[in-house]
PDB file of N, CA and C in Angstrom:
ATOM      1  N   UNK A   1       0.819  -1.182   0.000  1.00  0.00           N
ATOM      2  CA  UNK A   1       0.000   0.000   0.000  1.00  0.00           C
ATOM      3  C   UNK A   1       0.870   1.256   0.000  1.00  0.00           C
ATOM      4  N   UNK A   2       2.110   1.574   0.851  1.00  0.00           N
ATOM      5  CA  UNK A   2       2.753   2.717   1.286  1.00  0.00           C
ATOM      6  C   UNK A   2       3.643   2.329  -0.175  1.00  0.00           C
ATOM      7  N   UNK A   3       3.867   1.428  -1.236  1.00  0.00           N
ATOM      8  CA  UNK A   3       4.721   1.830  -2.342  1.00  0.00           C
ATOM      9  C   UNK A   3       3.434   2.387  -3.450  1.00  0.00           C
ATOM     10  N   UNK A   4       2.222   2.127  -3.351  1.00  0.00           N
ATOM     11  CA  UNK A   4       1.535   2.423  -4.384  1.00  0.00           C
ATOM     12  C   UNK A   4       1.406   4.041  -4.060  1.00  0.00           C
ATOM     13  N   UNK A   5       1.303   4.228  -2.478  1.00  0.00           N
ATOM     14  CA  UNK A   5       0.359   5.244  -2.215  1.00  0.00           C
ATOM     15  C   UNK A   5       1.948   6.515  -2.383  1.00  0.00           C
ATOM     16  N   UNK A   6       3.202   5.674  -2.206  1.00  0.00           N
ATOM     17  CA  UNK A   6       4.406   7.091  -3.038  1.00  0.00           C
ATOM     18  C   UNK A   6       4.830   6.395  -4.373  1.00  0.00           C
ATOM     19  N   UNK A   7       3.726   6.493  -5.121  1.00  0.00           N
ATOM     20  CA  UNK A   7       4.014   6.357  -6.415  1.00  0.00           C
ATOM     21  C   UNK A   7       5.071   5.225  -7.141  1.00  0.00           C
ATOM     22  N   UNK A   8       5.210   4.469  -6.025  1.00  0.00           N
ATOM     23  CA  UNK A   8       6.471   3.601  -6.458  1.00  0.00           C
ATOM     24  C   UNK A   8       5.415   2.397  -7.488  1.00  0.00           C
ATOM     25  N   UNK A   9       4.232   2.616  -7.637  1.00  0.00           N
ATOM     26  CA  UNK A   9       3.713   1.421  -8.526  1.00  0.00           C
ATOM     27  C   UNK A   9       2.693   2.323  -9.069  1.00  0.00           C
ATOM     28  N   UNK A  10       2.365   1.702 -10.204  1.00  0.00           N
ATOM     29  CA  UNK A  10       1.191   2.435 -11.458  1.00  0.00           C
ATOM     30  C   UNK A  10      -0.259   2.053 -10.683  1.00  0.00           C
ATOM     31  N   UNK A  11      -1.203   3.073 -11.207  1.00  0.00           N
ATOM     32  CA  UNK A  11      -2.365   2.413 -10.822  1.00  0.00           C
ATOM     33  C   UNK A  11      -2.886   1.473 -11.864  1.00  0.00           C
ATOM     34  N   UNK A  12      -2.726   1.222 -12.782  1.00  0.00           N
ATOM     35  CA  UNK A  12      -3.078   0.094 -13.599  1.00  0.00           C
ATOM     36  C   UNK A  12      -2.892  -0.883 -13.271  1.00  0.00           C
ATOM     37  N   UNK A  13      -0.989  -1.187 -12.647  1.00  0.00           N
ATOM     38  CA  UNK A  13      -0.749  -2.746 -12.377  1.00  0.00           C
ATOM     39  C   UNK A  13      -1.911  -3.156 -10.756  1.00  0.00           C
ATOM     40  N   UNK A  14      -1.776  -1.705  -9.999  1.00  0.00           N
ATOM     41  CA  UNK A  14      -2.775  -2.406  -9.110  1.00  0.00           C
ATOM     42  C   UNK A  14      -4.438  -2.517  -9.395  1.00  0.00           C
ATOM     43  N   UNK A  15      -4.749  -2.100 -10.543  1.00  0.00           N
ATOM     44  CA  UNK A  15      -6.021  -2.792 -10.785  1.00  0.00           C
ATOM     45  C   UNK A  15      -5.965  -3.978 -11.326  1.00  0.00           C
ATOM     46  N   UNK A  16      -4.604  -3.874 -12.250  1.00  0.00           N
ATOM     47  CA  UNK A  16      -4.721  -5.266 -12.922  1.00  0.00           C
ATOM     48  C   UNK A  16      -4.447  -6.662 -11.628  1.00  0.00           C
ATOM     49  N   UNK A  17      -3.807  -6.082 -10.809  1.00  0.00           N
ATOM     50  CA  UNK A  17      -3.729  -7.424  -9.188  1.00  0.00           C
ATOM     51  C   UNK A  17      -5.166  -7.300  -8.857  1.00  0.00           C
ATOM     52  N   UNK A  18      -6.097  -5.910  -8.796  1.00  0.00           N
ATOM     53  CA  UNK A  18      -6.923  -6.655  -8.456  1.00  0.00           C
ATOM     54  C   UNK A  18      -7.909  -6.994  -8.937  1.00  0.00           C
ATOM     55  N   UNK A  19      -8.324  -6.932 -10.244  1.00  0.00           N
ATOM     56  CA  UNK A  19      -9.011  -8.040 -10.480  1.00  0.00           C
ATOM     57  C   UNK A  19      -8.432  -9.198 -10.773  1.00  0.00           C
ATOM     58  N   UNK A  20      -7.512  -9.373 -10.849  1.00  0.00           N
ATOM     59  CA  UNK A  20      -6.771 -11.419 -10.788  1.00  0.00           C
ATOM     60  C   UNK A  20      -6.977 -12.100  -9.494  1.00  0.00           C
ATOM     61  N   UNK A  21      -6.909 -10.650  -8.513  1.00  0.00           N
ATOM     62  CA  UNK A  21      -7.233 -11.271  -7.086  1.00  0.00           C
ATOM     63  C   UNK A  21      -8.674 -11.682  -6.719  1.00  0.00           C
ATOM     64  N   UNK A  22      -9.435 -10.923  -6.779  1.00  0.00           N
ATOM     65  CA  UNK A  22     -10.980 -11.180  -7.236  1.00  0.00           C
ATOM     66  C   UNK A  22     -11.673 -12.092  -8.119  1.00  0.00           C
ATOM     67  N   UNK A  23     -10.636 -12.428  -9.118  1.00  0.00           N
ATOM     68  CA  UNK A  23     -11.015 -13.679  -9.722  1.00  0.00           C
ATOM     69  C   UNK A  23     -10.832 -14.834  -8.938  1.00  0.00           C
ATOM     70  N   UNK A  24     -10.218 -15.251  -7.798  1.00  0.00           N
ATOM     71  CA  UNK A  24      -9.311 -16.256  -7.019  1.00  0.00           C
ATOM     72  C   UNK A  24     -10.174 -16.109  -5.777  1.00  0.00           C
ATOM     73  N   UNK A  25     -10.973 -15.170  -6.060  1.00  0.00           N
ATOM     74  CA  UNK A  25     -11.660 -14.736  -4.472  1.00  0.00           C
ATOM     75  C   UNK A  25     -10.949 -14.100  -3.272  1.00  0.00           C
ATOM     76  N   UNK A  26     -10.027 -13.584  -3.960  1.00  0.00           N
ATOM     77  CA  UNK A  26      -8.721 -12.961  -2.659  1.00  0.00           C
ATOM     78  C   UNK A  26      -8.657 -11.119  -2.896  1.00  0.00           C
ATOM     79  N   UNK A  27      -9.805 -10.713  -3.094  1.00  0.00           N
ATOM     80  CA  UNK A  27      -9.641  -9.016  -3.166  1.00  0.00           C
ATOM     81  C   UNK A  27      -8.882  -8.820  -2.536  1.00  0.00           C
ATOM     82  N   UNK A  28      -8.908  -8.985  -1.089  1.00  0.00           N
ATOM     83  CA  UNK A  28      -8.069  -8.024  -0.267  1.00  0.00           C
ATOM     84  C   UNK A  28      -6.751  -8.282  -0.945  1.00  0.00           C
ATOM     85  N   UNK A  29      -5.753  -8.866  -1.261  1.00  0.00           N
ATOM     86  CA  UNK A  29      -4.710  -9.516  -1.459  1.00  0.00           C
ATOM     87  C   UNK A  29      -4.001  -8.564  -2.519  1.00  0.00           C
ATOM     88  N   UNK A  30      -4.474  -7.715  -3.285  1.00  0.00           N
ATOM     89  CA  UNK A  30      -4.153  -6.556  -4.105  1.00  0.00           C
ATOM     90  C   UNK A  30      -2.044  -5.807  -4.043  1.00  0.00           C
ATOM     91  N   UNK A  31      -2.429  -5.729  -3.434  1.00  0.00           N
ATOM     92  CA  UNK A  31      -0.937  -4.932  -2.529  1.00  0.00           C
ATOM     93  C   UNK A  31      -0.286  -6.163  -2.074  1.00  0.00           C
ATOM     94  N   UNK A  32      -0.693  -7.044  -1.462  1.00  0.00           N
ATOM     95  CA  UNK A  32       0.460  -8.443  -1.698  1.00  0.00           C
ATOM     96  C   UNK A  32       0.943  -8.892  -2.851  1.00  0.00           C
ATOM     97  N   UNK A  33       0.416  -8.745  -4.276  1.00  0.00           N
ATOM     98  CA  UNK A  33       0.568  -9.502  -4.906  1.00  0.00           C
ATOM     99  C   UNK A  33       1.777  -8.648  -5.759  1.00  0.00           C
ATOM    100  N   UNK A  34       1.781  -7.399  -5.346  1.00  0.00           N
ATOM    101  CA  UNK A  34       2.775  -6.540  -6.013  1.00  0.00           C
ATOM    102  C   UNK A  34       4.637  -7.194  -5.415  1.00  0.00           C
ATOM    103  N   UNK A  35       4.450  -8.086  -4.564  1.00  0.00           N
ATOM    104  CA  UNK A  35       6.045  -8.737  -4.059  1.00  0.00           C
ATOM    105  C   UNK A  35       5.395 -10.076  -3.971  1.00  0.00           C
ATOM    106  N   UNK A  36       4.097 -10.650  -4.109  1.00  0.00           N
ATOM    107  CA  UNK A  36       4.178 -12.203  -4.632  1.00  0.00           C
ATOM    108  C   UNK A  36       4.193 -12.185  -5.837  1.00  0.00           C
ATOM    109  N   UNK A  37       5.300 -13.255  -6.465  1.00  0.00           N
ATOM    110  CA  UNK A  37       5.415 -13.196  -7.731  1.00  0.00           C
ATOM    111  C   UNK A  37       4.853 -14.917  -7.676  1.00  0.00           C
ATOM    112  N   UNK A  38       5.442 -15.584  -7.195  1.00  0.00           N
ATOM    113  CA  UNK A  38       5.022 -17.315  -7.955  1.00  0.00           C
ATOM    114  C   UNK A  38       3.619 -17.274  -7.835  1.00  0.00           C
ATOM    115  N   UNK A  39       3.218 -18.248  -8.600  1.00  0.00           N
ATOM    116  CA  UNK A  39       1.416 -18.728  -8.536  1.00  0.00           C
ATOM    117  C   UNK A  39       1.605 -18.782  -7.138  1.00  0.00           C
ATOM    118  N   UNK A  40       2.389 -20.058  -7.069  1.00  0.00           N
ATOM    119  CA  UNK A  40       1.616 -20.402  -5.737  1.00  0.00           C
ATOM    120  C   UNK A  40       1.225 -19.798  -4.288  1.00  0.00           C
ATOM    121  N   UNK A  41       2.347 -18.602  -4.054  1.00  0.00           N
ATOM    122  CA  UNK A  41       1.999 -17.664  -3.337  1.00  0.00           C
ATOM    123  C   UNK A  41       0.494 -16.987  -3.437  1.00  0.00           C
ATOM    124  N   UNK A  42       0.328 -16.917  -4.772  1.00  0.00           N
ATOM    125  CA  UNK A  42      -1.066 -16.154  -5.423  1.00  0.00           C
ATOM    126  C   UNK A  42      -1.677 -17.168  -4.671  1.00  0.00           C
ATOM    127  N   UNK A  43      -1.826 -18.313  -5.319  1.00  0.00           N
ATOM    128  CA  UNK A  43      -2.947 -19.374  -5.028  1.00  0.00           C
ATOM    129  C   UNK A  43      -3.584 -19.583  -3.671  1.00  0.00           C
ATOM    130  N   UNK A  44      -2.121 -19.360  -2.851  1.00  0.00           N
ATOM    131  CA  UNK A  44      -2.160 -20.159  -1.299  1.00  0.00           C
ATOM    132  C   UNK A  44      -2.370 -18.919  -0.596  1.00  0.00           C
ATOM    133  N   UNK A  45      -1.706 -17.686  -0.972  1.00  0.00           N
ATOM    134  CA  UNK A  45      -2.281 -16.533   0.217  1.00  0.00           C
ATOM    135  C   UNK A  45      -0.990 -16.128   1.183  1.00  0.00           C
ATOM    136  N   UNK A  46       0.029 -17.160   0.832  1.00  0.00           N
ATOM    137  CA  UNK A  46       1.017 -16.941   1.555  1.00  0.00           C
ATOM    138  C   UNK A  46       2.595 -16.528   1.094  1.00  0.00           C
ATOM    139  N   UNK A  47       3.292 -15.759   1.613  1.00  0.00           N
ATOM    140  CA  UNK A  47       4.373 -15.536   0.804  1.00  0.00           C
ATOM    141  C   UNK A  47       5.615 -16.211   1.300  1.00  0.00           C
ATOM    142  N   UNK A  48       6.195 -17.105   0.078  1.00  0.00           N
ATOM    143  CA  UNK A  48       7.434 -18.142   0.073  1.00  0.00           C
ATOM    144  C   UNK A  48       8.169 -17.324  -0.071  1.00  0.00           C
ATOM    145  N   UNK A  49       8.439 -16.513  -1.233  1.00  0.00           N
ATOM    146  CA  UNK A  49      10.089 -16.021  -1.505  1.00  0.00           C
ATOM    147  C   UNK A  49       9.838 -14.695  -0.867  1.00  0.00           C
ATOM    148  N   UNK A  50      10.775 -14.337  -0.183  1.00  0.00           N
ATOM    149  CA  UNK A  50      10.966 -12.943   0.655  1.00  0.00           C
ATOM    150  C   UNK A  50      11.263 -11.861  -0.903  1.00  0.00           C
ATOM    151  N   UNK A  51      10.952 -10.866  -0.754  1.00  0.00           N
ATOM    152  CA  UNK A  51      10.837  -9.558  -1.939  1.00  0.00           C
ATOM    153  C   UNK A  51      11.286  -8.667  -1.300  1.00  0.00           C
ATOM    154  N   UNK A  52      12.109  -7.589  -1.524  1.00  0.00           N
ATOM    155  CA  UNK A  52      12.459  -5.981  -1.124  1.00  0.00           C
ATOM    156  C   UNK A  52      12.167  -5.429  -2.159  1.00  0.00           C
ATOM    157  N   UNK A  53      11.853  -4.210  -2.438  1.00  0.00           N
ATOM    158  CA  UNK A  53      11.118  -3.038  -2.936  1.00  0.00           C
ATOM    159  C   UNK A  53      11.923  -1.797  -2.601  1.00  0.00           C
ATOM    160  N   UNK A  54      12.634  -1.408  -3.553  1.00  0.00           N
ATOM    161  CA  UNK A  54      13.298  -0.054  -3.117  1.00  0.00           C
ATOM    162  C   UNK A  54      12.662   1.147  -4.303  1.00  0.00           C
ATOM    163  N   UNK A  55      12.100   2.290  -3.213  1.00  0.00           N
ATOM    164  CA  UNK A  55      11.751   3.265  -4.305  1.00  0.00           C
ATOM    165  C   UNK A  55      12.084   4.547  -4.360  1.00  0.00           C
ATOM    166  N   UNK A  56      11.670   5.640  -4.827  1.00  0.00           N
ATOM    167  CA  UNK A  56      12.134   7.083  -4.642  1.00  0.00           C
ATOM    168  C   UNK A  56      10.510   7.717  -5.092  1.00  0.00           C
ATOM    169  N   UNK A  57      10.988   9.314  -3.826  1.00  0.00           N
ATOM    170  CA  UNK A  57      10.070   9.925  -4.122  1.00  0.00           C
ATOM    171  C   UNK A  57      10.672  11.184  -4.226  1.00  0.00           C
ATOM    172  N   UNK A  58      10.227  12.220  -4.465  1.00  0.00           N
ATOM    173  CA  UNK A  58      11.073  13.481  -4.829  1.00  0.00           C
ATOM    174  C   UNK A  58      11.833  13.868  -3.751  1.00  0.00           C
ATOM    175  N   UNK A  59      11.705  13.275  -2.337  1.00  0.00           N
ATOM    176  CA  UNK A  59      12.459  13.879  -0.992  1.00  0.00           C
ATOM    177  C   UNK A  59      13.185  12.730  -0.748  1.00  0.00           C
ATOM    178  N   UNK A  60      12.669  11.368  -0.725  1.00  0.00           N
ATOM    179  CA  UNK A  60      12.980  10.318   0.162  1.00  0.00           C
ATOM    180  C   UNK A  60      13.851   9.176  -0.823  1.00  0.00           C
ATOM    181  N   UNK A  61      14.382   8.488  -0.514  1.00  0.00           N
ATOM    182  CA  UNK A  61      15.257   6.957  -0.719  1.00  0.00           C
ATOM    183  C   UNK A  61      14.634   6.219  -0.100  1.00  0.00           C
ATOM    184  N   UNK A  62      13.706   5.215  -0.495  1.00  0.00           N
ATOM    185  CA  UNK A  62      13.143   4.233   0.648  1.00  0.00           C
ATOM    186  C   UNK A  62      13.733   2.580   0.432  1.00  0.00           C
ATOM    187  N   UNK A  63      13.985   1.922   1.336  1.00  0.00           N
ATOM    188  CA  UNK A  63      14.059   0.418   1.076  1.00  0.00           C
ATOM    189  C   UNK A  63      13.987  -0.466   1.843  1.00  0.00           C
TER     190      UNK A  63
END
């Protein structure tokens, strides 16, 4: 949520998570799915491979 909400992600890719998530019956899951990458994370709800996310905003370095 805090990378979408400083611009570190498009709003498209998070509509496009969520309706894939909503198809699976997992709305809420939207903003997880932006650092779950395998299906099966998708599938199961749970996250296997650990993800970092480093972004920038016009003031900040975040990671």
């Amino acid at each position: 949520h805090l990378i979408y909400k400083c611009g570190g992600i498009d709003k498209r890719t998070i509509e496009k998570f969520e309706k894939e998530a909503a198809e699976l019956g997992k709305g809420s899951f939207k903003y997880a799915w932006v650092l779950d990458k395998l299906k099966a994370e998708r599938e199961r709800g749970i996250t296997i491979d650990i993800a970092l996310w480093k972004f920038e905003t016009p003031k900040y370095y975040v990671t």
